[in-house]
Protein backbone atom coordinates (compact mmCIF):
# COMPACT_ATOMS: atom_id res chain seq x y z
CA UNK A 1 -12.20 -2.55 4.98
CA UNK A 2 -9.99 -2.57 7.92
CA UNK A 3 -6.66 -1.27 7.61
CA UNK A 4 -3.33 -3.02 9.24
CA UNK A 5 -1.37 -0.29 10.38
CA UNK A 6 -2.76 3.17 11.31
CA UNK A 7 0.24 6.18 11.35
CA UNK A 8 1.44 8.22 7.74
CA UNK A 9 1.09 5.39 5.16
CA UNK A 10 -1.82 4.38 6.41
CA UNK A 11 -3.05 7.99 5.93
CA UNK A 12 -2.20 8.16 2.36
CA UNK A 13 -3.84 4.81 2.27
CA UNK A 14 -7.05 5.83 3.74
CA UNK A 15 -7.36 8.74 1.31
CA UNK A 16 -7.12 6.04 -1.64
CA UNK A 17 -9.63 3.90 -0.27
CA UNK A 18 -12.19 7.15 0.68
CA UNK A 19 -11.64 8.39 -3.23
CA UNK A 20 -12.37 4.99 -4.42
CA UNK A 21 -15.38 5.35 -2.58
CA UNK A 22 -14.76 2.26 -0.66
CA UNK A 23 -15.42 2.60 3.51
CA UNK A 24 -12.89 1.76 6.14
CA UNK A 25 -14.54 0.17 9.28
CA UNK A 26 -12.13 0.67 11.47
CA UNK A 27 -7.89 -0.17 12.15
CA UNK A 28 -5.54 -2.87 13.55
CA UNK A 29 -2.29 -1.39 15.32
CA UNK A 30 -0.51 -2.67 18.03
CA UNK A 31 -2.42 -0.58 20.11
CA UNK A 32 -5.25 2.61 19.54
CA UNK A 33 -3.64 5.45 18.52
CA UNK A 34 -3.76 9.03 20.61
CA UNK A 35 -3.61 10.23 17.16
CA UNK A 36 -6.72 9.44 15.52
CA UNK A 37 -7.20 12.10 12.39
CA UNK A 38 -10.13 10.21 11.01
CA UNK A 39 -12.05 8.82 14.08
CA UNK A 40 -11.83 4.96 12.77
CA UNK A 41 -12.56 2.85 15.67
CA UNK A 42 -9.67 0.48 16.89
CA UNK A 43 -10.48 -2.80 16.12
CA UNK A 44 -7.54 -4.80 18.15
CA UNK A 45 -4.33 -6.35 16.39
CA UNK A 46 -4.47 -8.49 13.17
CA UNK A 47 -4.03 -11.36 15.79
CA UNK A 48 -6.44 -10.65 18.75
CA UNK A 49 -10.16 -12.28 18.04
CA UNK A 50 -11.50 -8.78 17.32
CA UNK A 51 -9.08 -7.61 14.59
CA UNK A 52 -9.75 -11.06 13.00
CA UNK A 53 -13.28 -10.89 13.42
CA UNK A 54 -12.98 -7.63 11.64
CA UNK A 55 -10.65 -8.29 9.16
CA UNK A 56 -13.10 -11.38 8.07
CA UNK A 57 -15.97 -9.42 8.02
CA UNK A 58 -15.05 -6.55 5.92
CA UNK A 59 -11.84 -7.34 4.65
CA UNK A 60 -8.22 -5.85 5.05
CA UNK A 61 -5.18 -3.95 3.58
CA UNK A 62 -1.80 -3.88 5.19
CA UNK A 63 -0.97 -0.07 5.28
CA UNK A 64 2.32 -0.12 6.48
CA UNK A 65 5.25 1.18 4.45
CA UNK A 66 7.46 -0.62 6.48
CA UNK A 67 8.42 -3.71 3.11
CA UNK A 68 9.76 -6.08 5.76
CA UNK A 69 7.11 -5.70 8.08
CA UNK A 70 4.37 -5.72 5.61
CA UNK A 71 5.72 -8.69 4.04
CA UNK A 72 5.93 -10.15 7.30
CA UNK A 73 2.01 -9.31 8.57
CA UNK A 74 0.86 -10.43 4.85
CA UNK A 75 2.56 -13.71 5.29
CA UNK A 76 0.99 -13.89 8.46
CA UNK A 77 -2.21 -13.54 7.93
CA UNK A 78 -1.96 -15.86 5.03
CA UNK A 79 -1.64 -19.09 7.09
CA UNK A 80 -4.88 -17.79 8.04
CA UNK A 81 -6.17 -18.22 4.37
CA UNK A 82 -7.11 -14.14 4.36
CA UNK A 83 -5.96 -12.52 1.69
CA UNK A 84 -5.57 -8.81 0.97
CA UNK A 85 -7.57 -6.68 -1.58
CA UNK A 86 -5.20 -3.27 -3.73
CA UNK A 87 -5.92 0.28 -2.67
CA UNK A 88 -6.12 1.90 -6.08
CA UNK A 89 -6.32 5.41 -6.76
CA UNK A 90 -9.15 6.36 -9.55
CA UNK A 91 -6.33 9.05 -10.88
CA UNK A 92 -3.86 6.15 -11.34
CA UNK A 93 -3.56 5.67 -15.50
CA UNK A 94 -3.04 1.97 -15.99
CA UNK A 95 -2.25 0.53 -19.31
CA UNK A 96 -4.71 -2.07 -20.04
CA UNK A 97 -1.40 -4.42 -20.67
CA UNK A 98 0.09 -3.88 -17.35
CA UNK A 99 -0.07 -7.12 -14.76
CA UNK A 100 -1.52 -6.11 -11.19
CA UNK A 101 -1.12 -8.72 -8.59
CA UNK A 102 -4.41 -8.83 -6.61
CA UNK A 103 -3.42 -8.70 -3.62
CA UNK A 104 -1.95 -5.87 -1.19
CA UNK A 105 -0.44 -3.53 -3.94
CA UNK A 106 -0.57 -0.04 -3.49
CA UNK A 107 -0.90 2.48 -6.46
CA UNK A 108 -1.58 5.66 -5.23
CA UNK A 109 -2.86 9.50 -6.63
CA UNK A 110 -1.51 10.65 -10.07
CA UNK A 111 0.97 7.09 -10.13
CA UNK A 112 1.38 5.75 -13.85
CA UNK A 113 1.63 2.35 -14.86
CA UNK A 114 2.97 1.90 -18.71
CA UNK A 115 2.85 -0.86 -20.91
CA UNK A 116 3.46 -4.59 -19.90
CA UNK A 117 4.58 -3.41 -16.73
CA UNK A 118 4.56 -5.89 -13.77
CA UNK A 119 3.53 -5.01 -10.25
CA UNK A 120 4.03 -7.91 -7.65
CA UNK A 121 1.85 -8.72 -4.56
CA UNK A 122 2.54 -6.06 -1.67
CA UNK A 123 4.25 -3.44 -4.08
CA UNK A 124 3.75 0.12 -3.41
CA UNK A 125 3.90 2.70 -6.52
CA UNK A 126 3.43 5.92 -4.13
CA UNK A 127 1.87 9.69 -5.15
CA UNK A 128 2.86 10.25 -8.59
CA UNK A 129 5.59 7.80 -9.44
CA UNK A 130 6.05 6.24 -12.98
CA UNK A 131 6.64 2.56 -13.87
CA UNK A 132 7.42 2.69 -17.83
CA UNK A 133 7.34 -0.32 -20.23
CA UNK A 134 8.42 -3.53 -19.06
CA UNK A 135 9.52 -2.97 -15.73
CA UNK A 136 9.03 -5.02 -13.04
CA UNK A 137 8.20 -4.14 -9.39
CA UNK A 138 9.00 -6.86 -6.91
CA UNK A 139 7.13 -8.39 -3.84
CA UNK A 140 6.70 -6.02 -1.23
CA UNK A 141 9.02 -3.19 -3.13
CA UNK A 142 8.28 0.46 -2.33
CA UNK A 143 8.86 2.83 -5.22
CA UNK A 144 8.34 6.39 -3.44
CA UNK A 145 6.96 9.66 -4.49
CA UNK A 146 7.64 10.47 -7.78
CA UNK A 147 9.97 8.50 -8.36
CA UNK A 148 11.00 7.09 -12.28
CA UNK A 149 11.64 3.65 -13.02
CA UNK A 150 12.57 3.98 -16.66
CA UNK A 151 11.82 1.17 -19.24
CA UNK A 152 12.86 -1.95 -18.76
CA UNK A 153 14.23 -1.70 -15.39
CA UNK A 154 13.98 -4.87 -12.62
CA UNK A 155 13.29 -3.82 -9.24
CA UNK A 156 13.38 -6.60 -6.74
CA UNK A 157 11.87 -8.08 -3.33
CA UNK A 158 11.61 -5.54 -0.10
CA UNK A 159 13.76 -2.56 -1.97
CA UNK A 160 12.83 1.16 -1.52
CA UNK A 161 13.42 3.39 -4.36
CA UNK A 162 12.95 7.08 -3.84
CA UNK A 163 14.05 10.09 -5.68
CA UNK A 164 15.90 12.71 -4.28
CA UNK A 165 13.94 15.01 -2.54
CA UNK A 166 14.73 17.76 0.03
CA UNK A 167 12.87 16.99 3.49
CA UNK A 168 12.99 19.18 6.48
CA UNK A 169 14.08 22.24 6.79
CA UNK A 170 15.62 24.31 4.17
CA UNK A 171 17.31 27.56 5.02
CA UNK A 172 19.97 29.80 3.39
């Protein structure tokens, strides 16, 4: 497995793919990272003749949480007739009547996936989110951490959904 993309997401995306117990061979990036916190060898870009060569070999998954510039390298590497494999987490609980695409979603740690739910191609569902009954989760959509999509809801193409969290620092 080579991963497109090699900074945060890719991180969290790395971790999925080591608990799966799947290998990643190495990373595409626009260039090799100084910051390298899991020694994968740089492989080139998804276009140069060594990220292909890699990508084709082993495979790939687009770990970029960028949705318009995911969308963008999927569709690329499409006209090259590759297609992209999910990074599932083993902790994710999917209902056996909820609809996966098969190619470049994300579900990561502790994320659950109700009944007759819908999760399009490129879609990330990120640490511990919920998608309840029905709902449906849009091309290259990014639900974030923990976030809620109660039932029935419609989220559409290239939309980040996040809950409110506090980030940085917090002082009185």
């Amino acid at each position: 497995m080579v991963l497109i993309g090699y900074s945060g997401h890719a991180f969290v995306v790395y971790g999925i793919f080591k608990a799966a117990g799947k290998n990643v061979m190495g990373y595409c990036d626009v260039a090799e990272k100084t910051y390298n916190p899991f020694g994968l060898p740089y492989v080139g870009t998804e276009n140069s003749e060594t990220g292909l060569d890699a990508i084709k070999a082993s495979g790939y998954f687009i770990a970029v949480g960028d949705n318009k510039l995911r969308k963008k390298i999927y569709e690329a590497l499409q006209k090259n007739n590759l297609s992209s494999t999910n990074a599932i987490h083993p902790s994710a609980v999917i209902d056996s009547s909820a609809n996966i695409a098969t190619q470049g979603v994300m579900i990561a740690a502790n994320v659950t996936i109700n009944p007759l739910a819908f999760i399009a191609t490129g879609a990330i569902c990120n640490t511990g989110c919920i998608v309840e009954h029905e709902c449906a989760v849009g091309e290259f959509a990014h639900i974030g951490p923990r976030a809620v999509l109660c039932g029935n809801v419609k989220l559409v193409q290239v939309v980040l959904l996040v809950p409110m969290p506090l980030s940085g620092r917090v002082s009185q």
